[in-house]
PDB file of N, CA and C in Angstrom:
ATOM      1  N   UNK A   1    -101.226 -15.011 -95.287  1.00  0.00           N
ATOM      2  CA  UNK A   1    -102.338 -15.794 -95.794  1.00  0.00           C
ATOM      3  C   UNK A   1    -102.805 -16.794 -94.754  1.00  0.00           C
ATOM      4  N   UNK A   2    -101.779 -17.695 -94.103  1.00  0.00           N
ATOM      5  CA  UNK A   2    -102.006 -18.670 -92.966  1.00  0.00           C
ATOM      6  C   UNK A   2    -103.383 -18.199 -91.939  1.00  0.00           C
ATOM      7  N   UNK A   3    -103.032 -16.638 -91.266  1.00  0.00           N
ATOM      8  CA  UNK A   3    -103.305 -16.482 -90.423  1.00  0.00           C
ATOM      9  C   UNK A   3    -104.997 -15.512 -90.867  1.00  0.00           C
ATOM     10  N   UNK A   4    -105.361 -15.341 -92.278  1.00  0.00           N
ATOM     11  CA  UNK A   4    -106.141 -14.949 -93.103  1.00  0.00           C
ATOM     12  C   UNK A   4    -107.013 -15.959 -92.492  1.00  0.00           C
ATOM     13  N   UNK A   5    -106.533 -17.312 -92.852  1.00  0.00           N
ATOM     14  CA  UNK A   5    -107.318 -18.896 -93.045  1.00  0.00           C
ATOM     15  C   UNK A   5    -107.891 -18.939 -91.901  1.00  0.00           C
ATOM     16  N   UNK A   6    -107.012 -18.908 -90.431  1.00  0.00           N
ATOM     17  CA  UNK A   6    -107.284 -19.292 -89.120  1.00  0.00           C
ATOM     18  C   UNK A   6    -108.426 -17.971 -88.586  1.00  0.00           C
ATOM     19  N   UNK A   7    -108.163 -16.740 -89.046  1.00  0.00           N
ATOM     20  CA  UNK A   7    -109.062 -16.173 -88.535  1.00  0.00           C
ATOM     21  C   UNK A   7    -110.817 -16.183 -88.687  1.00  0.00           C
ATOM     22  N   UNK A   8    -110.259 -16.700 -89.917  1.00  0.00           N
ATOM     23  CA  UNK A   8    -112.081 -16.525 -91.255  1.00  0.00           C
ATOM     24  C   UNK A   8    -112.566 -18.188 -90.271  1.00  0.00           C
ATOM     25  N   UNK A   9    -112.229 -19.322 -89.773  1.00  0.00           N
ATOM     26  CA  UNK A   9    -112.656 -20.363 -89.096  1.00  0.00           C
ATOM     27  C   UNK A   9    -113.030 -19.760 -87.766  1.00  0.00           C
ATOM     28  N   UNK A  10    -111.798 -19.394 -87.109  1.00  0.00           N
ATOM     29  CA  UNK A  10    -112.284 -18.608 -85.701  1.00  0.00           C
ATOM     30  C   UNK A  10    -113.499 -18.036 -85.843  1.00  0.00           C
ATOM     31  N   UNK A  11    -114.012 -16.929 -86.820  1.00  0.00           N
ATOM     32  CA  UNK A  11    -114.831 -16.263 -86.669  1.00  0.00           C
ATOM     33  C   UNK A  11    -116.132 -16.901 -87.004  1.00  0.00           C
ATOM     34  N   UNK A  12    -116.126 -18.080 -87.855  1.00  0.00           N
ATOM     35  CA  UNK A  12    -117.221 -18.949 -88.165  1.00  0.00           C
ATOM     36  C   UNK A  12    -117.934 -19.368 -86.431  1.00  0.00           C
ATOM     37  N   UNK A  13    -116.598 -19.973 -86.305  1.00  0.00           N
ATOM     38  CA  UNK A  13    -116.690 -20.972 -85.407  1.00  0.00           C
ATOM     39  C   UNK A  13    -117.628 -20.509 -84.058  1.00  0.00           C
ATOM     40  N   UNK A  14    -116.752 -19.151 -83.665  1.00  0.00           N
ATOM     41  CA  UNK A  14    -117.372 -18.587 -82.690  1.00  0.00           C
ATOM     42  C   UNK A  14    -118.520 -17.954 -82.720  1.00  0.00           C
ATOM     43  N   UNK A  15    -119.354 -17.459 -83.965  1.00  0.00           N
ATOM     44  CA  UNK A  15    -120.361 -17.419 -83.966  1.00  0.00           C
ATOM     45  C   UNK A  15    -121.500 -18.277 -83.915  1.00  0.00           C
ATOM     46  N   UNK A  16    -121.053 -19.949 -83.756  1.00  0.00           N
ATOM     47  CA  UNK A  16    -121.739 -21.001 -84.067  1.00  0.00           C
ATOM     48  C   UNK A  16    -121.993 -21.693 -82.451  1.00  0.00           C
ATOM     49  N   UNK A  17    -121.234 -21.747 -82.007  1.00  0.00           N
ATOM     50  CA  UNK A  17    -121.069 -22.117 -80.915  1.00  0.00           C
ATOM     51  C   UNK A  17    -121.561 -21.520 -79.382  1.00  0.00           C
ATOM     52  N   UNK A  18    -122.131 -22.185 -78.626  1.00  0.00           N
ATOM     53  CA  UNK A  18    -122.834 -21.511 -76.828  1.00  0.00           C
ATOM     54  C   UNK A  18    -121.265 -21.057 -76.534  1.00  0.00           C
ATOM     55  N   UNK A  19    -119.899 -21.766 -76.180  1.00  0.00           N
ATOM     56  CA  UNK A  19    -118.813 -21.246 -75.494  1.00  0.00           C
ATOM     57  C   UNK A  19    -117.685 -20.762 -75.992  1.00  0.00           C
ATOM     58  N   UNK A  20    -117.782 -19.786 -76.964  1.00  0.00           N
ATOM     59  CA  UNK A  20    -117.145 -18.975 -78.031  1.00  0.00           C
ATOM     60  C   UNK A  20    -115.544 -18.775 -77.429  1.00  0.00           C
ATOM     61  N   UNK A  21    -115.390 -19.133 -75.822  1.00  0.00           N
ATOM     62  CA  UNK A  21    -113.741 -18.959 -75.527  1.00  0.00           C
ATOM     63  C   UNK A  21    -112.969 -19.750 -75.633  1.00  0.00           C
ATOM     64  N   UNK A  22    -114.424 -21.548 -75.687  1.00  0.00           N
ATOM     65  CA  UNK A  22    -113.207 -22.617 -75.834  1.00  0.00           C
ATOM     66  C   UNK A  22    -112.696 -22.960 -77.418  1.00  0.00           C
ATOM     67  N   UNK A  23    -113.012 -21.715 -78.228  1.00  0.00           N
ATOM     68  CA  UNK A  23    -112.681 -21.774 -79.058  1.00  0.00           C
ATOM     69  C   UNK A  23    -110.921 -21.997 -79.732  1.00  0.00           C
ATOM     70  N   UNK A  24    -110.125 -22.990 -80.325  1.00  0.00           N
ATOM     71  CA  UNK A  24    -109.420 -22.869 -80.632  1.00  0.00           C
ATOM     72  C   UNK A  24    -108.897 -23.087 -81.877  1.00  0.00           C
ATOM     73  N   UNK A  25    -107.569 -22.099 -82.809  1.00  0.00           N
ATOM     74  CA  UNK A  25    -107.928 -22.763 -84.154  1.00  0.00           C
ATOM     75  C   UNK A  25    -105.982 -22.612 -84.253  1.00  0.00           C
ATOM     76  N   UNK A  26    -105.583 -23.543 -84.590  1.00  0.00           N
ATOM     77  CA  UNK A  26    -103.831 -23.822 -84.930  1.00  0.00           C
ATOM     78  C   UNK A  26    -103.634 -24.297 -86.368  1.00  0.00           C
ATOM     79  N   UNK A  27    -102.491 -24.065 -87.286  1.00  0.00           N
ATOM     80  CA  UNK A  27    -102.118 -24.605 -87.697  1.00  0.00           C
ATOM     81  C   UNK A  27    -100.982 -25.297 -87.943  1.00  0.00           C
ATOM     82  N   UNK A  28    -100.353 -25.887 -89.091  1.00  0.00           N
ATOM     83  CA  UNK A  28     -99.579 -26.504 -89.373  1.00  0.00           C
ATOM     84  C   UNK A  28     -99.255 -26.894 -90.848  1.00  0.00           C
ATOM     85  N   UNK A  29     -97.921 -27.034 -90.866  1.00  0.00           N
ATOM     86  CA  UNK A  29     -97.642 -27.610 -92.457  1.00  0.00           C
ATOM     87  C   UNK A  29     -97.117 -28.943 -92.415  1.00  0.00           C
ATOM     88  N   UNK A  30     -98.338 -29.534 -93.524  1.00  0.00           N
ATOM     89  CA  UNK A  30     -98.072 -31.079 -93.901  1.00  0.00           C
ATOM     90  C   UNK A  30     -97.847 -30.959 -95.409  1.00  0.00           C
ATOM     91  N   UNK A  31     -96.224 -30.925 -95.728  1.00  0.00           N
ATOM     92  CA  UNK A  31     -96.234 -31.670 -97.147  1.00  0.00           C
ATOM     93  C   UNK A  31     -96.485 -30.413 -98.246  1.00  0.00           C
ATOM     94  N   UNK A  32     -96.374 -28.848 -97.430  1.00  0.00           N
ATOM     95  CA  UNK A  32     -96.729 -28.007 -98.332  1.00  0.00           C
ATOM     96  C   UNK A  32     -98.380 -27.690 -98.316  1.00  0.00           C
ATOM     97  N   UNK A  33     -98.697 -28.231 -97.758  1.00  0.00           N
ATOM     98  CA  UNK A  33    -100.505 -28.185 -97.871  1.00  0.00           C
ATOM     99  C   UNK A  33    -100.367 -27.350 -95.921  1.00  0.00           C
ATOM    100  N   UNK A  34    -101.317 -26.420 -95.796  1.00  0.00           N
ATOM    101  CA  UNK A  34    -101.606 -25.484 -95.074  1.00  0.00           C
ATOM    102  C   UNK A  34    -102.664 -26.475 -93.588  1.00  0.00           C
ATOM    103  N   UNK A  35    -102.918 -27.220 -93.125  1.00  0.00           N
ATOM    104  CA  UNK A  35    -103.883 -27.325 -91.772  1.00  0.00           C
ATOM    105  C   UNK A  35    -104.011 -26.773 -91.136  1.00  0.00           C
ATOM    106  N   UNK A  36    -105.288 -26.280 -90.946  1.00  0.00           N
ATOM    107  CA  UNK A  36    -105.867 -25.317 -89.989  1.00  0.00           C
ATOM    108  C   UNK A  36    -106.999 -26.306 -88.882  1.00  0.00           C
ATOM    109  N   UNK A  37    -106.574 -26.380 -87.768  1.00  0.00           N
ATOM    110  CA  UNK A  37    -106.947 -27.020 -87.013  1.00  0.00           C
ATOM    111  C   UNK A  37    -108.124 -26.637 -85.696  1.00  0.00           C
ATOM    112  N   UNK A  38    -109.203 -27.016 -85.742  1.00  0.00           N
ATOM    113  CA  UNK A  38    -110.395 -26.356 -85.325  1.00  0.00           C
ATOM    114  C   UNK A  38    -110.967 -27.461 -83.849  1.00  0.00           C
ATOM    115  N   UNK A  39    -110.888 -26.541 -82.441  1.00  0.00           N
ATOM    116  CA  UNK A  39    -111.212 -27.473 -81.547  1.00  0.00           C
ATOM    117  C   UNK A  39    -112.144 -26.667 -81.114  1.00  0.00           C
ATOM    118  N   UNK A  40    -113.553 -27.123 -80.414  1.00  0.00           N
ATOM    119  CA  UNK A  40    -113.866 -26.506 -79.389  1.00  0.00           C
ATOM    120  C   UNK A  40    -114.404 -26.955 -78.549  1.00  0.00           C
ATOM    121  N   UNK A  41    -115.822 -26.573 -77.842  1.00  0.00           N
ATOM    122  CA  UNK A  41    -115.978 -27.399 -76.713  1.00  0.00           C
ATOM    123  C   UNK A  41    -116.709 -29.007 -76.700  1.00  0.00           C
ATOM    124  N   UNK A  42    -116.784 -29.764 -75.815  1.00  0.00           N
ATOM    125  CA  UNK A  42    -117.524 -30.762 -75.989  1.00  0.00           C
ATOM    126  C   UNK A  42    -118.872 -30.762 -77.187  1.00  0.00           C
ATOM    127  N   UNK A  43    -119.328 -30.095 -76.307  1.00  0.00           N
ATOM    128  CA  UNK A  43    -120.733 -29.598 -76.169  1.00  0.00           C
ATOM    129  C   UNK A  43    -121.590 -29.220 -77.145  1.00  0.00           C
ATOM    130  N   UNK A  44    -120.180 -28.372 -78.236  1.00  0.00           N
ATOM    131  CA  UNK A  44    -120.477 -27.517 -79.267  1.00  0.00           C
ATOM    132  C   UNK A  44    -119.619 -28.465 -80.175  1.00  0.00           C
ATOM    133  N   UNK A  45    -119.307 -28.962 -80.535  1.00  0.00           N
ATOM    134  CA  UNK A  45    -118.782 -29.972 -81.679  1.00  0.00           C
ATOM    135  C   UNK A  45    -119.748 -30.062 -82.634  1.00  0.00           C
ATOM    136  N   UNK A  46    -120.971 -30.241 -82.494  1.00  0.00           N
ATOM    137  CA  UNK A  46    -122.141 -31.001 -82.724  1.00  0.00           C
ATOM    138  C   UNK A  46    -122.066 -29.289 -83.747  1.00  0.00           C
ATOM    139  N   UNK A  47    -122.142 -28.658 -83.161  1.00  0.00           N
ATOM    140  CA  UNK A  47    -122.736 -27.073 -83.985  1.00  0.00           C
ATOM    141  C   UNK A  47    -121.738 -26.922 -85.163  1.00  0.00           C
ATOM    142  N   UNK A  48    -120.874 -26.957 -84.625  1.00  0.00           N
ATOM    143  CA  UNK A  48    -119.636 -26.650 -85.794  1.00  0.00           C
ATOM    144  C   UNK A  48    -119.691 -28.220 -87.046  1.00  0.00           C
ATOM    145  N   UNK A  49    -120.028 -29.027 -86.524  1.00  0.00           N
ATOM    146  CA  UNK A  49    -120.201 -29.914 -87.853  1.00  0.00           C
ATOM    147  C   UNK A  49    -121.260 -29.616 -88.695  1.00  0.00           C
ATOM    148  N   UNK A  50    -122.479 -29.682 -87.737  1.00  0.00           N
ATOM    149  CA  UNK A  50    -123.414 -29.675 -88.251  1.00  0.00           C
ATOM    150  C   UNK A  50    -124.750 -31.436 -88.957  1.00  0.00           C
ATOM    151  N   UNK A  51    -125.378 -31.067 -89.469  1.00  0.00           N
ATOM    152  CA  UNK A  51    -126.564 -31.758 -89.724  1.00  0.00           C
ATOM    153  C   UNK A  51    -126.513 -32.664 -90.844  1.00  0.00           C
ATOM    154  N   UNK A  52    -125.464 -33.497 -91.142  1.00  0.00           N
ATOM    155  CA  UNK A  52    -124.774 -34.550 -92.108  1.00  0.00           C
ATOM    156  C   UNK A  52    -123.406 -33.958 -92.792  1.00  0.00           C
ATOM    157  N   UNK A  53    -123.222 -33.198 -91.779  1.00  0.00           N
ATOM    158  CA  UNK A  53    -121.542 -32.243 -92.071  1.00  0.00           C
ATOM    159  C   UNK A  53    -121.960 -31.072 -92.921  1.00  0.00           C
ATOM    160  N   UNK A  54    -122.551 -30.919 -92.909  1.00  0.00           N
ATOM    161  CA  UNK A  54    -123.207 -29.433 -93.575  1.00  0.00           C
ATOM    162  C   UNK A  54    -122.138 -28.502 -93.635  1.00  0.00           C
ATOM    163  N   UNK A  55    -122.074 -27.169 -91.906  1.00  0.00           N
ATOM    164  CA  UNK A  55    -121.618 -26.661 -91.569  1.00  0.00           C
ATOM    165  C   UNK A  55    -119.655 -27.104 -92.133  1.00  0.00           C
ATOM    166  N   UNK A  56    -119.541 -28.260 -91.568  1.00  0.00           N
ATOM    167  CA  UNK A  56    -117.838 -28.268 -91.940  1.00  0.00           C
ATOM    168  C   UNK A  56    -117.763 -28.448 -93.469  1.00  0.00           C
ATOM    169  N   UNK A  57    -118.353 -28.890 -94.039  1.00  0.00           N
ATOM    170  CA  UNK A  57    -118.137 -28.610 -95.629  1.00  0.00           C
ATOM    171  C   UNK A  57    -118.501 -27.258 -95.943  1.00  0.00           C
ATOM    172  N   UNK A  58    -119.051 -26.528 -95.742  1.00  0.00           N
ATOM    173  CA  UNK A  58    -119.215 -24.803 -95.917  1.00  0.00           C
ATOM    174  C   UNK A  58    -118.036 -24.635 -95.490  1.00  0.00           C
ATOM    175  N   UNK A  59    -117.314 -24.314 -94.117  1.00  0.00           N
ATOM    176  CA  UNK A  59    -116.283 -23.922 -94.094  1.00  0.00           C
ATOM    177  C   UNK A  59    -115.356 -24.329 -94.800  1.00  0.00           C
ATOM    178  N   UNK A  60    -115.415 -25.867 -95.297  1.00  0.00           N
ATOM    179  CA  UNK A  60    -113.934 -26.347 -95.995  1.00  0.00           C
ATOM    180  C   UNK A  60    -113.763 -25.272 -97.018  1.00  0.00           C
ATOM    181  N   UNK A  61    -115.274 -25.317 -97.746  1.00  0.00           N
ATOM    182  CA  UNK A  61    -115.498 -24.822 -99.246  1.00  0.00           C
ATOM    183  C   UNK A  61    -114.919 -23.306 -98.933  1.00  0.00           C
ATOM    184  N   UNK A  62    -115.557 -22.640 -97.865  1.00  0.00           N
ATOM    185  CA  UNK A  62    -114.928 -21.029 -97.975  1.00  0.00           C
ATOM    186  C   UNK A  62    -113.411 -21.199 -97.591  1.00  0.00           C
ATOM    187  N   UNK A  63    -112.844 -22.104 -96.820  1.00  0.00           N
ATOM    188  CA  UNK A  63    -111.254 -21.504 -97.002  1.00  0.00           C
ATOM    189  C   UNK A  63    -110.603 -22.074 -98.072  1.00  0.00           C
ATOM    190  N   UNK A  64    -111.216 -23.437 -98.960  1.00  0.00           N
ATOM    191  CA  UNK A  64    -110.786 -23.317-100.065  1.00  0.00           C
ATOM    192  C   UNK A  64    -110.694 -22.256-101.367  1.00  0.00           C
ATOM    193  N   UNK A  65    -111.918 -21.444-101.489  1.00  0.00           N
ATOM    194  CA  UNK A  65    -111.930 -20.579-102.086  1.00  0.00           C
ATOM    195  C   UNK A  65    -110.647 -19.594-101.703  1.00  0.00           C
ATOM    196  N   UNK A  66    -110.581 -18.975-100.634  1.00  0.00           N
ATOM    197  CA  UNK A  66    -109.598 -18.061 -99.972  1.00  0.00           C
ATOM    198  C   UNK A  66    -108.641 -18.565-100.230  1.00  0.00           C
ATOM    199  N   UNK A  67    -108.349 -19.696-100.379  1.00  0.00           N
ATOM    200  CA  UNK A  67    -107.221 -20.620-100.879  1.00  0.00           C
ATOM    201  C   UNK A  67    -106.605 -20.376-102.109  1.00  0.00           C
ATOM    202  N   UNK A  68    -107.301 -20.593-102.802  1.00  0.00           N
ATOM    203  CA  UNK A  68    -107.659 -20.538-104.477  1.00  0.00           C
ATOM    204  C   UNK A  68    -107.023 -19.491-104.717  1.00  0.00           C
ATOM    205  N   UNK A  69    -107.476 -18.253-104.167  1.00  0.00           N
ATOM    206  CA  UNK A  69    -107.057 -17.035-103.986  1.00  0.00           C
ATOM    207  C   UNK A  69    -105.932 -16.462-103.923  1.00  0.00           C
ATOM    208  N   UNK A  70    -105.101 -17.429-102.902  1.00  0.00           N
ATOM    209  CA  UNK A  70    -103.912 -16.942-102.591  1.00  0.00           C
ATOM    210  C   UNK A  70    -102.847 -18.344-103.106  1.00  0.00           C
ATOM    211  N   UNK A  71    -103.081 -19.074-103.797  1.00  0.00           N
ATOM    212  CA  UNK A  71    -102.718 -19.750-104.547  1.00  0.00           C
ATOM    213  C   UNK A  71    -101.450 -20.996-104.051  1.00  0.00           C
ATOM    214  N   UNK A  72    -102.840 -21.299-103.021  1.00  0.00           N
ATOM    215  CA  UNK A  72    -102.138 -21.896-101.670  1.00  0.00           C
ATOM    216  C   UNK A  72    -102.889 -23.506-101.490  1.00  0.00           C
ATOM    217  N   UNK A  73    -102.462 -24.476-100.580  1.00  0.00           N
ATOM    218  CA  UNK A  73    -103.521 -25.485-100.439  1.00  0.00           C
ATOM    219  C   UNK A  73    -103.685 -25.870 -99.123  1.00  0.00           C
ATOM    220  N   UNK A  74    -105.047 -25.962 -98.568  1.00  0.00           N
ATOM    221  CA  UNK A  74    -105.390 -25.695 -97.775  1.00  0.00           C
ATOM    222  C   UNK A  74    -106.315 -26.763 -96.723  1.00  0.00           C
ATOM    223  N   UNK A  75    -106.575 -27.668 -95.739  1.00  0.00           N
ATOM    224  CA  UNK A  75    -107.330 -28.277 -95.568  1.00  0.00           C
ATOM    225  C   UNK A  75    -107.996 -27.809 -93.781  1.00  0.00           C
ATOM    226  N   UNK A  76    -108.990 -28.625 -93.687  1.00  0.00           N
ATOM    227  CA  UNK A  76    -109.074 -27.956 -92.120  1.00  0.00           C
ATOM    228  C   UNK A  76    -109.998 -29.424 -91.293  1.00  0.00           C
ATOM    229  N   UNK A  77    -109.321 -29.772 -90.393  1.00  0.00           N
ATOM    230  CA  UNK A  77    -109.528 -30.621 -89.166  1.00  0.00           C
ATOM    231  C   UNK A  77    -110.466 -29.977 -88.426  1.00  0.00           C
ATOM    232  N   UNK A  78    -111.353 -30.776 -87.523  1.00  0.00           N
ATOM    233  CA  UNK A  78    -112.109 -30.660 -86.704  1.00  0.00           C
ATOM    234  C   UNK A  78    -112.179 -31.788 -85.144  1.00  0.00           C
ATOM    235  N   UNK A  79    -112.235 -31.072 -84.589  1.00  0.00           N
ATOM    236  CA  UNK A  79    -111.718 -31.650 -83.339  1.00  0.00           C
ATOM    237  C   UNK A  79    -110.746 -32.494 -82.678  1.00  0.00           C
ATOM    238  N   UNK A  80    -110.349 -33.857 -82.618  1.00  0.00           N
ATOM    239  CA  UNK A  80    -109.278 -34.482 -82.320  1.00  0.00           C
ATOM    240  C   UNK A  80    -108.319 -34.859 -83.346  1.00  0.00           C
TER     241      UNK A  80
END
């Protein structure tokens, strides 16, 4: 399921972004809750948030759903 989470961001991500290699996505467990951790380039930060966080609340919302799903909990970081 973890690696379900990290891929479905990767693939957001890199379609959003000009430098699709500095793409990176890790996680981690805090407390039982799943972090999926989303870096990429300077440059492209701006894309992956988006236009009053638009973009990162869509993604929260789709890996929460996927979440939901697998009856898991789930959150996701963006950049530092």
């Amino acid at each position: 399921m973890a690696s379900m989470m990290s891929d479905l961001i990767e693939y957001i991500a890199k379609s959003l972004v000009d430098d699709p290699e500095e793409v990176r996505v890790t996680e981690h467990d805090e407390n039982g809750r799943l972090i999926v951790h989303l870096d990429v380039a300077q440059d492209d930060i701006g894309r992956v948030i988006g236009r009053d966080g638009r973009i990162a609340t869509a993604m929260r919302s789709l890996i929460k759903v996927a979440a939901i799903r697998e009856d898991a909990r789930v959150g996701l970081e963006i950049g530092d």
